[in-house]
Protein backbone atom coordinates (compact mmCIF):
# COMPACT_ATOMS: atom_id res chain seq x y z
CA UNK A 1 78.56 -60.91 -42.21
CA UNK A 2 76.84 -57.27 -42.28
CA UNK A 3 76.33 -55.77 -39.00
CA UNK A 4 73.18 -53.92 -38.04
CA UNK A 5 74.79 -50.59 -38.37
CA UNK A 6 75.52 -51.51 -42.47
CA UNK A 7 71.71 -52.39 -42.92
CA UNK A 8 69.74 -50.07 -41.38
CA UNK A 9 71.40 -47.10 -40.06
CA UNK A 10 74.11 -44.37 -40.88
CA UNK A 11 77.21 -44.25 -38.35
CA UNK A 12 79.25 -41.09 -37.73
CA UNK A 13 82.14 -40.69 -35.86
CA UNK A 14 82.62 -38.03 -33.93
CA UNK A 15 85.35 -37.59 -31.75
CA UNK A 16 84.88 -40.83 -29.88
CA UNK A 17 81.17 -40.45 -29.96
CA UNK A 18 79.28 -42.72 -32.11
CA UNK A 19 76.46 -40.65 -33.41
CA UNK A 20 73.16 -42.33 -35.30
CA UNK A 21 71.11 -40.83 -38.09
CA UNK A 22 67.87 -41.50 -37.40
CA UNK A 23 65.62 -42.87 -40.18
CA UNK A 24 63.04 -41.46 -42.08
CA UNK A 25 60.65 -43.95 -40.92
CA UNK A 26 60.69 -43.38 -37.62
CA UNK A 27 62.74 -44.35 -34.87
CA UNK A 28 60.95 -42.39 -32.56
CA UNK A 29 57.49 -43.47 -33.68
CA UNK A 30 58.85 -47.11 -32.62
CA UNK A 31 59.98 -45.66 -29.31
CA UNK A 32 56.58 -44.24 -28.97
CA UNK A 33 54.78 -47.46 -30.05
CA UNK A 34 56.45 -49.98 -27.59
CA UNK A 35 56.07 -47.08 -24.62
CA UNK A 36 52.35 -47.14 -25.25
CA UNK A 37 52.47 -50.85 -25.10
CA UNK A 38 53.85 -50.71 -21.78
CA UNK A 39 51.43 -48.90 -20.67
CA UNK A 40 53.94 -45.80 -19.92
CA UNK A 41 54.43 -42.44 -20.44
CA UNK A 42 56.79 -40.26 -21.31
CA UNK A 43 57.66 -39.27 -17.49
CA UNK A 44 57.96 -42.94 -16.95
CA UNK A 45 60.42 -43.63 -19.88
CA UNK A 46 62.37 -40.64 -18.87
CA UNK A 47 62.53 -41.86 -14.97
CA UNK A 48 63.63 -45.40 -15.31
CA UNK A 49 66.28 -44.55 -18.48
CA UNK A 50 67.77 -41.10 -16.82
CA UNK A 51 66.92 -38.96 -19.69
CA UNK A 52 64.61 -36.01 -19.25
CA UNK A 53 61.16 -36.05 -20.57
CA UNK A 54 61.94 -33.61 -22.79
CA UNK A 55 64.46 -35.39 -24.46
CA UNK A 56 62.15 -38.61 -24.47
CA UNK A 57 59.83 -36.08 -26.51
CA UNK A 58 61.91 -35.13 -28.77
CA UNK A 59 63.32 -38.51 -29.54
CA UNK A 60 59.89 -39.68 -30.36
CA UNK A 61 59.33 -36.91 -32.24
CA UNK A 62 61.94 -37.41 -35.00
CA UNK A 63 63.64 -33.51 -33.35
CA UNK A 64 66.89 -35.48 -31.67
CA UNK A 65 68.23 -36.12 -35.76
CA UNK A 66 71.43 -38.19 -34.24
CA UNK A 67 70.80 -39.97 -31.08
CA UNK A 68 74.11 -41.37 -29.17
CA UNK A 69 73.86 -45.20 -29.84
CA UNK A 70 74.61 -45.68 -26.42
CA UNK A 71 71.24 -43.47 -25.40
CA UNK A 72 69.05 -45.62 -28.12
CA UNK A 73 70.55 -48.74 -26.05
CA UNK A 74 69.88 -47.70 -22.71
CA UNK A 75 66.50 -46.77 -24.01
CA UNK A 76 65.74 -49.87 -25.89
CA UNK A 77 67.07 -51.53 -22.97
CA UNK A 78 64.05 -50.04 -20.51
CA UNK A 79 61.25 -51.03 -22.97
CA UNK A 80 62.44 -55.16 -22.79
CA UNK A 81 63.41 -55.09 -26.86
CA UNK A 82 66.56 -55.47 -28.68
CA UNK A 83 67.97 -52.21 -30.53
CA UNK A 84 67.38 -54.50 -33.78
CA UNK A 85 63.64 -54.27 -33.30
CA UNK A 86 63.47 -50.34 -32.85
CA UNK A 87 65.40 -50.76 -36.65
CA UNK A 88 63.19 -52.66 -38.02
């Protein structure tokens, strides 16, 4: 069986550090889609998943180029949907 991570995204290994590519349509613009949908902002987001809003920004903004697999969890995690849907 293919995993997610052979579909739709590049892996790197870094040390121990999984690192993700993002892709070039738009990880963050999903981000940004099902935040909106929550009715949240950015603030919000970067409250209830630890990250600073900055770094919420720049995620949504296709500037973080390899976001930690484990931060893309945590975040997916805080907007109720599956890291699968973010892929899709």
């Amino acid at each position: 069986m293919i995993g997610l991570t052979e579909l739709k995204i590049k892996n790197f290994l870094r040390g121990n550090k999984l690192i993700v590519k993002q892709r070039s349509d738009g990880i963050g613009q999903r981000i940004r889609e099902k935040r909106v949908k929550l009715g949240w902002t950015q603030e919000r987001l970067a409250k209830v998943s630890g990250y600073s809003r900055i770094y919420v920004l720049k995620l949504e903004n296709g500037q973080v180029k390899s976001p930690g697999i484990k931060a893309l969890e945590k975040i997916s995690h805080c907007l109720g949907v599956s890291l699968e849907e973010l892929w899709k």
